[in-house]
Protein backbone atom coordinates (compact mmCIF):
# COMPACT_ATOMS: atom_id res chain seq x y z
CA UNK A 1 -66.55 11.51 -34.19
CA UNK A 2 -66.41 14.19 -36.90
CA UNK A 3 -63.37 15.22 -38.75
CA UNK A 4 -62.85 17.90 -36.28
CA UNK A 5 -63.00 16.16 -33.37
CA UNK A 6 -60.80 13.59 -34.90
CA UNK A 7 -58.48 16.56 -35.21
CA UNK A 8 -58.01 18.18 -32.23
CA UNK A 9 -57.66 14.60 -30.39
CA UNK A 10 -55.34 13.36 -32.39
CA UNK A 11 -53.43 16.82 -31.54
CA UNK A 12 -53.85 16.58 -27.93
CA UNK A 13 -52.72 12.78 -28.59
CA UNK A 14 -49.02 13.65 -30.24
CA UNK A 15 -48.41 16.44 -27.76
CA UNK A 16 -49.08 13.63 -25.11
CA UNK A 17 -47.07 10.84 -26.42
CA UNK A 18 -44.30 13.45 -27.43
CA UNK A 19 -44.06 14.51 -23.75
CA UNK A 20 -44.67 11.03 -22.26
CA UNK A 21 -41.75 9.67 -24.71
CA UNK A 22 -38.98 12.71 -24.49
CA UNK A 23 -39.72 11.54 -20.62
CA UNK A 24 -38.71 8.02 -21.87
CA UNK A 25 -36.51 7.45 -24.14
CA UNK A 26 -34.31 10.98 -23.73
CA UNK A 27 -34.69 11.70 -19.73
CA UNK A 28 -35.20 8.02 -18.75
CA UNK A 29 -37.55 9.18 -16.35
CA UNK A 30 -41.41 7.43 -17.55
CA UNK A 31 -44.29 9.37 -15.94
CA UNK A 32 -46.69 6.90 -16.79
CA UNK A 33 -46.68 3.02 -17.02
CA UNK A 34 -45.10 1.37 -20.62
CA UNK A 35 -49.16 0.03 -20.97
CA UNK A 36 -50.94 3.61 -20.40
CA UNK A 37 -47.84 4.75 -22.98
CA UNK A 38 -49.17 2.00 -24.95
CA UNK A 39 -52.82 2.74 -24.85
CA UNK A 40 -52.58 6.19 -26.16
CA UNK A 41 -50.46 4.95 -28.88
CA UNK A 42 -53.05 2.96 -30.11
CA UNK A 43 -55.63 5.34 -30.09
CA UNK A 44 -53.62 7.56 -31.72
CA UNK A 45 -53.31 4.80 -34.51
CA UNK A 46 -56.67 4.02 -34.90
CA UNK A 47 -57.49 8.00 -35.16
CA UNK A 48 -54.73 8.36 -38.39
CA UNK A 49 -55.67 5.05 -39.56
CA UNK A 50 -59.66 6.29 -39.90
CA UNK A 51 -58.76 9.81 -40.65
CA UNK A 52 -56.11 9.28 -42.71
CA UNK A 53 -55.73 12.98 -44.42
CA UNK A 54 -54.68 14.20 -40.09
CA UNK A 55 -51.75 11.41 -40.70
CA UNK A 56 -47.80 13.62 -40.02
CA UNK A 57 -44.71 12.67 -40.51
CA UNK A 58 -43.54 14.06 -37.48
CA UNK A 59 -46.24 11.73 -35.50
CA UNK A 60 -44.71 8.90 -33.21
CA UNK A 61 -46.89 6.41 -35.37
CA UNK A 62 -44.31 7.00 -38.28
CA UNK A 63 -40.80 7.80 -36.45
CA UNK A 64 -38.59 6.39 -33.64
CA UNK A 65 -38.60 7.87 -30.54
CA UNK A 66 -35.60 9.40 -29.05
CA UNK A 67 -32.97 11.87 -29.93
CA UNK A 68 -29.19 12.14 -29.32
CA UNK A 69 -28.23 13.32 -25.98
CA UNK A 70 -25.91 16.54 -25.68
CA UNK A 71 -22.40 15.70 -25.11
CA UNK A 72 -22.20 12.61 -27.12
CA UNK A 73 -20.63 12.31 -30.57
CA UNK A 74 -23.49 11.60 -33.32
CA UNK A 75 -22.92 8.14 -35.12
CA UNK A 76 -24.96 7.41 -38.09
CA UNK A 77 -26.57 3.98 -38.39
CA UNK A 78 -25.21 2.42 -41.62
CA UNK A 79 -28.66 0.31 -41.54
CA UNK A 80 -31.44 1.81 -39.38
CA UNK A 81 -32.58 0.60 -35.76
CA UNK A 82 -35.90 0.76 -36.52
CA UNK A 83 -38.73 0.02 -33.80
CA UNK A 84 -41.82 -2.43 -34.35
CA UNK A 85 -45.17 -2.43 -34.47
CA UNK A 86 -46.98 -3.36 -31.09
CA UNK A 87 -50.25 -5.30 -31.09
CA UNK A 88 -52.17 -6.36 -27.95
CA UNK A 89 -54.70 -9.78 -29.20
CA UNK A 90 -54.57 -12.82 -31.40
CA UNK A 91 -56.58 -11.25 -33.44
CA UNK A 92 -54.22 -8.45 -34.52
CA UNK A 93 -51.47 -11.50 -35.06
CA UNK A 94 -53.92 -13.07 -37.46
CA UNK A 95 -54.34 -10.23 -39.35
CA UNK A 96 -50.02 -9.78 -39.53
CA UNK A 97 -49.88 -13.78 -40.72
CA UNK A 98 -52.71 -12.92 -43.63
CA UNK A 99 -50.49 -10.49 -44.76
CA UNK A 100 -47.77 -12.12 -44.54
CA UNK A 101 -48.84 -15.30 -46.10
CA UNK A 102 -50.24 -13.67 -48.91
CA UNK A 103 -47.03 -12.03 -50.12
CA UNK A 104 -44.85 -15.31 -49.59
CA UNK A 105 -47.35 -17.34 -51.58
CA UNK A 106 -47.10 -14.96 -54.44
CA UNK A 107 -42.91 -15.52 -54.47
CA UNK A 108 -43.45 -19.19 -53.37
CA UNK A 109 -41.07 -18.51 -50.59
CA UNK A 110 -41.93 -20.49 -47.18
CA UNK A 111 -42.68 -18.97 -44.12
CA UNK A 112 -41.46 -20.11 -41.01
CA UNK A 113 -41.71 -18.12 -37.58
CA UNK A 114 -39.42 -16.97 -35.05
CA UNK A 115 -40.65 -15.95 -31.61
CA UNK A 116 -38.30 -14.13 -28.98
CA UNK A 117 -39.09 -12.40 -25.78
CA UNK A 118 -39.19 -8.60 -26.18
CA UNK A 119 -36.40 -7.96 -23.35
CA UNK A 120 -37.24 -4.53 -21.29
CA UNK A 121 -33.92 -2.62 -22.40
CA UNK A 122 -32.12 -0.29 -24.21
CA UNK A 123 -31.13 -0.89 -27.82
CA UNK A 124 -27.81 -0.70 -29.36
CA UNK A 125 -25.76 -1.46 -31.76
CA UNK A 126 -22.16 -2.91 -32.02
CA UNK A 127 -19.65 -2.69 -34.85
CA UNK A 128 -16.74 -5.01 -35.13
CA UNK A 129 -14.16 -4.29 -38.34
CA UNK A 130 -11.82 -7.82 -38.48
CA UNK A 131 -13.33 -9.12 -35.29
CA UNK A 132 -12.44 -6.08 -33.00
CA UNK A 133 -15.57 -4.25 -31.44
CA UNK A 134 -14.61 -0.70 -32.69
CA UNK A 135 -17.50 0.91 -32.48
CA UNK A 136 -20.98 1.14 -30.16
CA UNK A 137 -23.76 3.32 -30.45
CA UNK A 138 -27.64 3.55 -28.85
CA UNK A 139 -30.83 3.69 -31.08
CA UNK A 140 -31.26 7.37 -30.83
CA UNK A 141 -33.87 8.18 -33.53
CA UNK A 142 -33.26 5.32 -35.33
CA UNK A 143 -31.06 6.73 -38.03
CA UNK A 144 -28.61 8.36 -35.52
CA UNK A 145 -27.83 7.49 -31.81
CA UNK A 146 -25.22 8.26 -29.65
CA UNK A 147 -21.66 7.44 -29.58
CA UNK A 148 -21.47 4.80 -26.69
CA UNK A 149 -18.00 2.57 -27.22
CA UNK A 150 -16.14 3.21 -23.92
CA UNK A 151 -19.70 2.46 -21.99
CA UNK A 152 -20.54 -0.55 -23.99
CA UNK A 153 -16.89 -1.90 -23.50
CA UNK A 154 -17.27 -2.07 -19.63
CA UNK A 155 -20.10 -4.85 -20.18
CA UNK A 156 -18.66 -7.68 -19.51
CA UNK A 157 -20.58 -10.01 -21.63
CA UNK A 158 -19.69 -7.85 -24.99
CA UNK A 159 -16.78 -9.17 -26.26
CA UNK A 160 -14.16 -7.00 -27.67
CA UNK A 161 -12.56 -9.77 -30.04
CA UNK A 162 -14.96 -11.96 -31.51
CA UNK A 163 -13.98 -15.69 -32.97
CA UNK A 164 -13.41 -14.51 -36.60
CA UNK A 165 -12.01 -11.96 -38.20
CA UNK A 166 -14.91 -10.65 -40.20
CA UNK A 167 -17.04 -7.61 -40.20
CA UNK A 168 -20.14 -7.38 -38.80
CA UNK A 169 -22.73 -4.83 -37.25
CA UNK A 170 -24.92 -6.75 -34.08
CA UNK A 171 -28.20 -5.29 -32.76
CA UNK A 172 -28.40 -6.32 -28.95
CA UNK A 173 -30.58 -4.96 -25.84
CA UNK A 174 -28.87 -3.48 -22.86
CA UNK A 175 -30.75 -4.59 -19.51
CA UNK A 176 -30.32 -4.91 -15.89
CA UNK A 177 -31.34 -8.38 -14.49
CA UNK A 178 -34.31 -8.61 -12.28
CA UNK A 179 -32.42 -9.46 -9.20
CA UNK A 180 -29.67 -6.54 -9.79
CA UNK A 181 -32.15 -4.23 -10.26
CA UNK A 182 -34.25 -5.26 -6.94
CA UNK A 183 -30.75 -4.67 -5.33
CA UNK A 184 -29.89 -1.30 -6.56
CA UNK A 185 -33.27 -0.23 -5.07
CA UNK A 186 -32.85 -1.56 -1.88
CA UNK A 187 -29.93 0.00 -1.20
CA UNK A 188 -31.52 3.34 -2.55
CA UNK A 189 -34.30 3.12 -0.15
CA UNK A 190 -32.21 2.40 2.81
CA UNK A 191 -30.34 5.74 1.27
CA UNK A 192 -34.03 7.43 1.31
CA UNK A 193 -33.15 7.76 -2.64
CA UNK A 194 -36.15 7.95 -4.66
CA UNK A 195 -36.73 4.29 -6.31
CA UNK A 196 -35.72 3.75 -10.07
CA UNK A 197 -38.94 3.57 -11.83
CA UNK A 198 -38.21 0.28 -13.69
CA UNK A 199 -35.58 -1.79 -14.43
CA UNK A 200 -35.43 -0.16 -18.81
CA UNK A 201 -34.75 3.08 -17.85
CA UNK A 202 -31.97 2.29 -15.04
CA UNK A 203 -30.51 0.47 -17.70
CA UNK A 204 -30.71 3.19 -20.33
CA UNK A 205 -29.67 5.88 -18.14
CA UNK A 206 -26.44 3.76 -16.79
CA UNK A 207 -25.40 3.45 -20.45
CA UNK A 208 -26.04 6.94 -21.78
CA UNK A 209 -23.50 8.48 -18.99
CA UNK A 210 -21.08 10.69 -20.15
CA UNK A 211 -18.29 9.04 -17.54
CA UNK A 212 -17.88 5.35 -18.35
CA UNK A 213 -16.99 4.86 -14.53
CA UNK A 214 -20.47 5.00 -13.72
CA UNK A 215 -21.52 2.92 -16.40
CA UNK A 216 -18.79 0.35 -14.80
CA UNK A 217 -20.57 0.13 -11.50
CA UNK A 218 -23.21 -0.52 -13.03
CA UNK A 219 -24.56 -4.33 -13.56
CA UNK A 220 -25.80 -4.17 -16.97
CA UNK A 221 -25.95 -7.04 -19.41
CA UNK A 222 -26.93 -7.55 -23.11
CA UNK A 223 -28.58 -10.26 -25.07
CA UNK A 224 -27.64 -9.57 -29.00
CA UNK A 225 -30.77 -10.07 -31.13
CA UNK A 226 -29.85 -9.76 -34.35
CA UNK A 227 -27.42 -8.90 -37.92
CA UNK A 228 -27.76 -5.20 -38.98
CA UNK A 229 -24.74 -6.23 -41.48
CA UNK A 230 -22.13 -8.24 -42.52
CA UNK A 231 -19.72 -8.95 -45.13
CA UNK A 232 -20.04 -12.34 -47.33
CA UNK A 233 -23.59 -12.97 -45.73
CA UNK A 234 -24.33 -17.03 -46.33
CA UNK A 235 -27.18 -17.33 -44.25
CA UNK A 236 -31.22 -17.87 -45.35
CA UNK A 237 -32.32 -17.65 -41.99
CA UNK A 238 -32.82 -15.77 -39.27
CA UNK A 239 -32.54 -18.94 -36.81
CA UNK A 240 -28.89 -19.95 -38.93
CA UNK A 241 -27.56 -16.13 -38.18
CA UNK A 242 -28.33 -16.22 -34.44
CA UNK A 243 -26.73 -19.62 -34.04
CA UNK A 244 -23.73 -18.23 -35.97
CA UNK A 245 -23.92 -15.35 -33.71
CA UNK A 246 -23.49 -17.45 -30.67
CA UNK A 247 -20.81 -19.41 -32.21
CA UNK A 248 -18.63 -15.99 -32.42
CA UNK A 249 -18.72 -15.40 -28.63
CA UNK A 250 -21.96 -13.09 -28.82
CA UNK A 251 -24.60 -13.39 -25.89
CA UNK A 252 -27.22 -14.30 -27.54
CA UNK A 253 -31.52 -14.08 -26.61
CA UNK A 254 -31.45 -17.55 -24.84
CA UNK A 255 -35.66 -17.20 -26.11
CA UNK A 256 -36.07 -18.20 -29.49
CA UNK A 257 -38.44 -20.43 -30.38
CA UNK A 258 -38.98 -21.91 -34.42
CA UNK A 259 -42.74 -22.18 -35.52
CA UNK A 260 -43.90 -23.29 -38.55
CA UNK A 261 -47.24 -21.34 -38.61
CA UNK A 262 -49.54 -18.48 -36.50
CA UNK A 263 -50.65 -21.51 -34.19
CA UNK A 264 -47.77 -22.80 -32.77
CA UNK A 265 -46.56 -18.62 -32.98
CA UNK A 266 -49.63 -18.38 -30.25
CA UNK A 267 -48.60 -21.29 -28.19
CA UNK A 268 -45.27 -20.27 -28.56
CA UNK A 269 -46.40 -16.52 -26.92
CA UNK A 270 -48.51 -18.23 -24.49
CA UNK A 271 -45.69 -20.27 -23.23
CA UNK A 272 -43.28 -17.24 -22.79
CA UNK A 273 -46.20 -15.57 -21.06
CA UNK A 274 -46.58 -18.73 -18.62
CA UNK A 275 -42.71 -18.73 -18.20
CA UNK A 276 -41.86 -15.06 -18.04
CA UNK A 277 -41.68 -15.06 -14.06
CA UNK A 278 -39.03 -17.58 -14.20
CA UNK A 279 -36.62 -15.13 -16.71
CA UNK A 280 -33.94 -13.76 -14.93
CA UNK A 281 -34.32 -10.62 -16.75
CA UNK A 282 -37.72 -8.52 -17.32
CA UNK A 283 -39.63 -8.55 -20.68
CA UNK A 284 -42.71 -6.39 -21.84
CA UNK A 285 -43.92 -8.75 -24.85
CA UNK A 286 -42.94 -11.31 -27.04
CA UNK A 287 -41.48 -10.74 -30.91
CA UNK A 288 -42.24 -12.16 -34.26
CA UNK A 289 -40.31 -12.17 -36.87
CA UNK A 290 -40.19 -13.72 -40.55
CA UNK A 291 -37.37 -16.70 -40.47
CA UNK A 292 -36.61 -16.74 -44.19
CA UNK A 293 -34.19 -13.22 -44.89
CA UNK A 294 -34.84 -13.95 -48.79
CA UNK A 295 -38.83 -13.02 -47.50
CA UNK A 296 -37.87 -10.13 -45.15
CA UNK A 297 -35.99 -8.32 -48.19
CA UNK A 298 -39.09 -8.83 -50.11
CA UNK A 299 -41.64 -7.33 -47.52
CA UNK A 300 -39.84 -4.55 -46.88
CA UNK A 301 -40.13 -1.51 -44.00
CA UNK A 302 -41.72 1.75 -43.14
CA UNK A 303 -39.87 4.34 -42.10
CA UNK A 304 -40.27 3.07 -38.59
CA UNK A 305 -41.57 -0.55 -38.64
CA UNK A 306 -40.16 -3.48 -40.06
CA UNK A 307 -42.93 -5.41 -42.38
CA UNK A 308 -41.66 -8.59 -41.17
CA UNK A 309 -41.49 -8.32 -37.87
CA UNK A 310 -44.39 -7.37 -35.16
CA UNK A 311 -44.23 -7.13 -31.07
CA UNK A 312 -46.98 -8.62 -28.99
CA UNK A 313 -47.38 -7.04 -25.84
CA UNK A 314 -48.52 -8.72 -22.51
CA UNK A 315 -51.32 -6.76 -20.03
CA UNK A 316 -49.56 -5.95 -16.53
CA UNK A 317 -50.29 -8.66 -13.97
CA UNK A 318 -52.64 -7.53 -10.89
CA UNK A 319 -53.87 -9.22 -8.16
CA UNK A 320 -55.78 -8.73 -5.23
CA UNK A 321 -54.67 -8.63 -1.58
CA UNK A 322 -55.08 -7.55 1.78
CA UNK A 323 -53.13 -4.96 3.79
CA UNK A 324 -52.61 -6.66 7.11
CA UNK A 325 -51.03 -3.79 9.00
CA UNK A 326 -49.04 -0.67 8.00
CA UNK A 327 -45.38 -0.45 9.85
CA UNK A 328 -42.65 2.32 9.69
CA UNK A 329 -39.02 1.65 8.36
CA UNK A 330 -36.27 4.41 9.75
CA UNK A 331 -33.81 5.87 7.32
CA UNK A 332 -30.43 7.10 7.42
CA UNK A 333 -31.69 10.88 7.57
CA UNK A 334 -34.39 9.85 10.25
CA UNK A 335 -37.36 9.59 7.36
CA UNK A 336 -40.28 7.39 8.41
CA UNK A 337 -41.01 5.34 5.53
CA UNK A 338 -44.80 4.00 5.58
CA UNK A 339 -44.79 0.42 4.38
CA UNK A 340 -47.62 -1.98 3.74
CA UNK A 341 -48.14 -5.68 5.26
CA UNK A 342 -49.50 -7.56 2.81
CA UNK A 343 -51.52 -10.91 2.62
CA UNK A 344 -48.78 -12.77 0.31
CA UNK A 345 -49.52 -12.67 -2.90
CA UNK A 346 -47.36 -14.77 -5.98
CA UNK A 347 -47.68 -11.04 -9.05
CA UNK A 348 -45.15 -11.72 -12.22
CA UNK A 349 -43.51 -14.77 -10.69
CA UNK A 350 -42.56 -13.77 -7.26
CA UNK A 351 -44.14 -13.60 -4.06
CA UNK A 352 -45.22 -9.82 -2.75
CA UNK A 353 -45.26 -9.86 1.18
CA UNK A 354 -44.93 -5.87 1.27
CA UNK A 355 -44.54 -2.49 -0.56
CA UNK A 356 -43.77 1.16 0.01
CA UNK A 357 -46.84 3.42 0.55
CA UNK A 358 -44.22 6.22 0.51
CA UNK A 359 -45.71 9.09 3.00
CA UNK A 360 -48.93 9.89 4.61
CA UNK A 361 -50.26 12.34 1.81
CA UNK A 362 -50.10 9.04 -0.73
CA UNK A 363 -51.86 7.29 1.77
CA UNK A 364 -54.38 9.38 2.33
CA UNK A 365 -54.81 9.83 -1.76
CA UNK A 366 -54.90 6.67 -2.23
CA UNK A 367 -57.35 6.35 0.75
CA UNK A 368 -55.56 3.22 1.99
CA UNK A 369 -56.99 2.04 5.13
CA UNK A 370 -55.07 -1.67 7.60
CA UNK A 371 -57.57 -4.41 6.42
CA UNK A 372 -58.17 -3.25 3.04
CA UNK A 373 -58.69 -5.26 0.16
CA UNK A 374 -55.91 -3.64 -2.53
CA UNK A 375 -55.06 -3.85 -6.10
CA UNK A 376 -51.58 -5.09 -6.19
CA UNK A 377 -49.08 -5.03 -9.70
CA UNK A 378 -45.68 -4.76 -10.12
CA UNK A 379 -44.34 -1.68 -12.21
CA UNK A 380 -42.02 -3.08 -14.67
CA UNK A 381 -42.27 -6.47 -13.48
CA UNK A 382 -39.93 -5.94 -10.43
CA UNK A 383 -41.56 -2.91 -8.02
CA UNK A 384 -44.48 -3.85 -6.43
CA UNK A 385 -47.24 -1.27 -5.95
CA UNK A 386 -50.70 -0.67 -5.22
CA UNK A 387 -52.61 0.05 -7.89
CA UNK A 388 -55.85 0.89 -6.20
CA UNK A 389 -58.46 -0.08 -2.83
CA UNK A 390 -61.26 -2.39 -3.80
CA UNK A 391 -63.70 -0.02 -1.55
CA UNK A 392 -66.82 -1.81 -2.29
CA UNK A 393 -65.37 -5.12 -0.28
CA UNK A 394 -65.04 -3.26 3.04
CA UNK A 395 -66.71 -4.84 6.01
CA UNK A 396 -66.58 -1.30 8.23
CA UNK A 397 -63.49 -3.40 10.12
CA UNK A 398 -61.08 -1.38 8.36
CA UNK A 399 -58.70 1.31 10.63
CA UNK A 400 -57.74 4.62 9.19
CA UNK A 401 -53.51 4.72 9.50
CA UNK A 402 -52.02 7.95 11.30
CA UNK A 403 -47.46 8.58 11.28
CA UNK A 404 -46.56 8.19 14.50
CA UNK A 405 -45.51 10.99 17.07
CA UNK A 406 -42.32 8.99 17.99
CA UNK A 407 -39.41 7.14 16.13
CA UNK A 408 -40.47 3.06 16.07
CA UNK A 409 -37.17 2.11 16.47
CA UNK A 410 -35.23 4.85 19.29
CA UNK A 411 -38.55 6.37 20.52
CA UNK A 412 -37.46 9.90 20.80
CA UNK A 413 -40.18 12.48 18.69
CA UNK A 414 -40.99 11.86 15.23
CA UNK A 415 -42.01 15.37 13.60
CA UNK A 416 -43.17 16.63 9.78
CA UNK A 417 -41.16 20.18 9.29
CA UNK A 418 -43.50 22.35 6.52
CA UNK A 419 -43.01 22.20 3.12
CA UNK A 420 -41.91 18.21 3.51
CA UNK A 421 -43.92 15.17 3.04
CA UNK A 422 -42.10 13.46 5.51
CA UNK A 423 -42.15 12.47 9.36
CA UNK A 424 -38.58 12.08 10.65
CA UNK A 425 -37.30 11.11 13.85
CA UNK A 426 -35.41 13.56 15.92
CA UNK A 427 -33.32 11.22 17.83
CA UNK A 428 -29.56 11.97 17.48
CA UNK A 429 -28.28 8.24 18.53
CA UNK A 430 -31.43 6.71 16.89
CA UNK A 431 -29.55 2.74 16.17
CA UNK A 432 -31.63 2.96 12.48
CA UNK A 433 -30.33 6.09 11.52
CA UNK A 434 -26.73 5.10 12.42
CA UNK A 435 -27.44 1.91 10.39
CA UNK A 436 -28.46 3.54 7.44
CA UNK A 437 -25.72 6.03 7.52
CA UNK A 438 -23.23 3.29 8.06
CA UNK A 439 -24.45 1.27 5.29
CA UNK A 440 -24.54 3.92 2.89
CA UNK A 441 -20.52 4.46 3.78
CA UNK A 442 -19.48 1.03 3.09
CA UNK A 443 -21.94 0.88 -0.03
CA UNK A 444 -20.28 0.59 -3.50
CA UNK A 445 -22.10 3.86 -4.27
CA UNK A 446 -19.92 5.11 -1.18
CA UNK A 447 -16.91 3.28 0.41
CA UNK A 448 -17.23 0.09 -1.51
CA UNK A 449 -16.39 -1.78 1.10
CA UNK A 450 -16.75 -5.94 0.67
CA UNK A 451 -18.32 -7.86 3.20
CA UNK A 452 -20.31 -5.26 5.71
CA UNK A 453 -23.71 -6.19 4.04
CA UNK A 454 -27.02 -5.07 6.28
CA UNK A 455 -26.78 -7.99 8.89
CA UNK A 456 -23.13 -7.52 9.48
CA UNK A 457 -23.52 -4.10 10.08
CA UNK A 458 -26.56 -4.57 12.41
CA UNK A 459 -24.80 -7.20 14.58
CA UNK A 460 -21.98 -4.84 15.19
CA UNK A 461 -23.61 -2.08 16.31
CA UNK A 462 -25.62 -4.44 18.63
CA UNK A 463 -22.69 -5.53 19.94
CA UNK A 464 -21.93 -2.17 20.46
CA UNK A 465 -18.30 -2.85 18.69
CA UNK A 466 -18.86 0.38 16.71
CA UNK A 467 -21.39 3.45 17.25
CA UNK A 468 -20.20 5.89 14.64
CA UNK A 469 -18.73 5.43 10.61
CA UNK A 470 -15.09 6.45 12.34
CA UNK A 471 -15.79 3.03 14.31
CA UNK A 472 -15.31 0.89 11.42
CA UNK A 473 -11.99 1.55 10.80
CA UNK A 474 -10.85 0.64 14.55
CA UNK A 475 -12.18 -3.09 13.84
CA UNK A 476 -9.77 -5.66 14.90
CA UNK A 477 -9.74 -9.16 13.47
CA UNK A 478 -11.48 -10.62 16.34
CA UNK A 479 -14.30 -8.68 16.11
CA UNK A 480 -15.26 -9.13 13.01
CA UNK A 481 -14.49 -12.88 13.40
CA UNK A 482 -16.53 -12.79 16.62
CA UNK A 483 -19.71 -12.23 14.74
CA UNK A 484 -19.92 -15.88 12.80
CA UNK A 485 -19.33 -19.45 14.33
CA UNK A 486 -15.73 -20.14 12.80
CA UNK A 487 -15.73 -16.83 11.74
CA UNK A 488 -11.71 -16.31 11.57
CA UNK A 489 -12.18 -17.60 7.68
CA UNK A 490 -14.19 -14.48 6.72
CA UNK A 491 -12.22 -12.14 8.58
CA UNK A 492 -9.24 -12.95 7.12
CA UNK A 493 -10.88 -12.48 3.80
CA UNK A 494 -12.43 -9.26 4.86
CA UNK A 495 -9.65 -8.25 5.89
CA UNK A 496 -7.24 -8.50 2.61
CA UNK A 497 -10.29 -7.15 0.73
CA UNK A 498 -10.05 -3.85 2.21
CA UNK A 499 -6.62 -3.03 2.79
């Protein structure tokens, strides 16, 4: 590659990444996966790193992404949130020890390791001024992010008095637990909502709202990860401050793992990676950092990268399976929902038994065919998809799938209107539509109402004890204790919960 050629991709590269990131870190809304993201980053690295005269300041290779959203107050970081660098092989970690080693044998300063999973969140920082949290801000571009107290407060593992009376500036990571975050999309598909892309940006979006009730309903957590600053600092390590740090009342990264040299780092990364489906809460790599703070002060930082500290990041998980049919799932507006059958399949530490195909036009793009050997990963760890068909496996068994021309569920005629994507049913009474709609009421999106989960709901309108939302609120105590063996228990309690 010549120097222009070099050039113009390495243009073309920063308009990409600037797009694919403003998409990320300021919309929360990725259009691509964190590893294609990933991929062009590197390239982009390599390109400035051979053709070093092409390298910008304004590049994503030497700045933080992410700016300060409009109607937040600006705070300014008293000590930058700066990002790391990401590396993808051993090889790359090798290279980070050399350097490493090389400058602590020159001080004669040891050099022990700390490894910690790379949680899948949003970062932020928390200031407390004689043990009361009175302030809380986001990344932003590192040097600025947004004023976030009043969100950050509503977490309920932040605490707002901490065990001393010091002060102290945390660095933590705002997430949404696997299992919360499979429930907030389930209850968005059954409300034909389109599903959050991955666990990161619900979590990010939930805490950059400009109404702190929202972020209340929310179920995010935090794991702190580290001191940005504190007064009377007697600590030499990095392990010592996060102990201390639990010892306040902090939530601390339950991952952090002590190794003495780049092997047992390795191991250490190998074991997270073995472990990861176990987590409660998604990662997207695994962090290193320098143990001894005497060392860190000594290595130094870029304007965006900590010297001491480097992110390795773990490939996305696929497997292969087989679609064993194709059904239809009914929403509350009547929206037939194609959904694949799958061969089950264990991807990121959880068995897949079937995913969303969406509509027929993905189908058909995706030239998905019942009996099809398929590409299966899961997008952020948690939603399942299919990736691709593995077309040269066919046996000429496969069957081509076609909508159907009535509803599955009420039978009356399913139609696509123009301009939509979708097939809906046309039923008015259809018992999945008035399930959906039902549900959505009592969800805490809608009604909040406690205890009229899916099966609940199904069983009553079985029963035929209500056919319409008005219904629910001519319930009598027997019914809704008719519906479990000794049920009078739970609708007692159903009862006092939603007087």
């Amino acid at each position: 590659m010549n120097k222009k050629q070099a050039k113009d991709r390495i243009d073309e590269l920063r308009k990409q990444t600037e797009y694919y990131a403003k998409r990320y870190y300021d919309e929360d809304n990725p259009e691509i996966s964190d590893f294609e993201y990933d991929m062009l980053m590197v390239e982009l690295r390599n390109l400035e790193k051979e053709f070093p005269d092409f390298i910008n300041k304004d590049s994503l290779t030497q700045k933080v992404g992410g700016n300060v959203k409009k109607g937040f107050n600006q705070v300014k970081h008293e000590v930058p949130l700066q990002s790391l660098q990401d590396v993808f092989s051993y090889e790359e970690l090798i290279e980070f020890d050399s350097r490493i080693q090389k400058r602590s044998q020159e001080l004669n300063k040891p050099t022990n390791y700390v490894v910690e999973t790379k949680i899948d969140g949003l970062s932020a920082a928390l200031k407390y001024v004689k043990g009361e949290l009175v302030e809380g801000a986001t990344r932003g571009n590192g040097l600025i992010g947004e004023d976030v107290t009043e969100n950050l407060k509503t977490i309920r593992t932040i605490p707002q008095t901490i065990n001393e009376k010091i002060d102290i500036t945390v660095r933590g990571e705002v997430f949404i637990s696997k299992n919360d975050f499979e429930k907030l999309n389930e209850q968005r598909a059954l409300n034909e909502e389109p599903l959050f892309a991955n666990a990161r940006n619900i979590a990010a979006g939930s805490l950059r709202q400009l109404d702190s009730e929202i972020t209340k309903n929310r179920p995010l957590d935090i794991y702190i990860f580290n001191v940005q600053k504190i007064n009377n600092n007697k600590f030499q390590s990095h392990i010592e401050q996060l102990n201390y740090l639990e010892s306040l009342g902090f939530n601390v990264n339950p991952v952090r793992i002590l190794c003495k040299d780049i092997n047992e780092v390795i191991e250490a990364i190998e074991k997270i990676g073995q472990d990861r489906q176990n987590l409660t809460f998604g990662i997207d790599g695994a962090v290193v950092k320098v143990d001894n703070l005497s060392l860190r002060e000594d290595l130094g930082q870029t304007a965006k990268t900590p010297r001491w500290a480097i992110a390795y990041k773990y490939p996305p998980e696929k497997k292969e399976t087989i679609v064993k049919d194709i059904i239809c799932q009914v929403g509350r507006t009547g929206a037939l929902t194609p959904m694949a059958i799958l061969e089950p399949i264990v991807v990121a530490g959880s068995t897949i038994t079937k995913t969303t195909l969406h509509n027929q036009d993905f189908i058909k793009e995706k030239e998905i065919k019942i009996g099809d050997k398929v590409i299966i990963q899961k997008a952020g760890d948690v939603i399942p998809e299919i990736v691709e068909v593995v077309k040269e496996k066919r046996t000429g068994k496969e069957k081509n799938f076609k909508m159907p021309k009535v509803c599955p569920v009420c039978g009356a005629p399913a139609i696509r209107e123009a301009n939509e994507a979708v097939v809906r049913c046309t039923g008015i009474e259809c018992p999945a539509k008035l399930q959906r709609n039902i549900m959505h009421f009592v969800s805490r999106e809608g009604m909040d109402i406690e205890g009229l989960g899916g099966i609940i709901v199904e069983q009553l309108i079985e029963r035929k004890l209500i056919n319409n939302i008005a219904d629910i609120y001519t319930l009598r105590l027997e019914d809704i204790a008719s519906l479990k063996k000794n049920g009078n228990k739970f609708a007692r309690k159903f009862n006092r919960g939603n007087k």
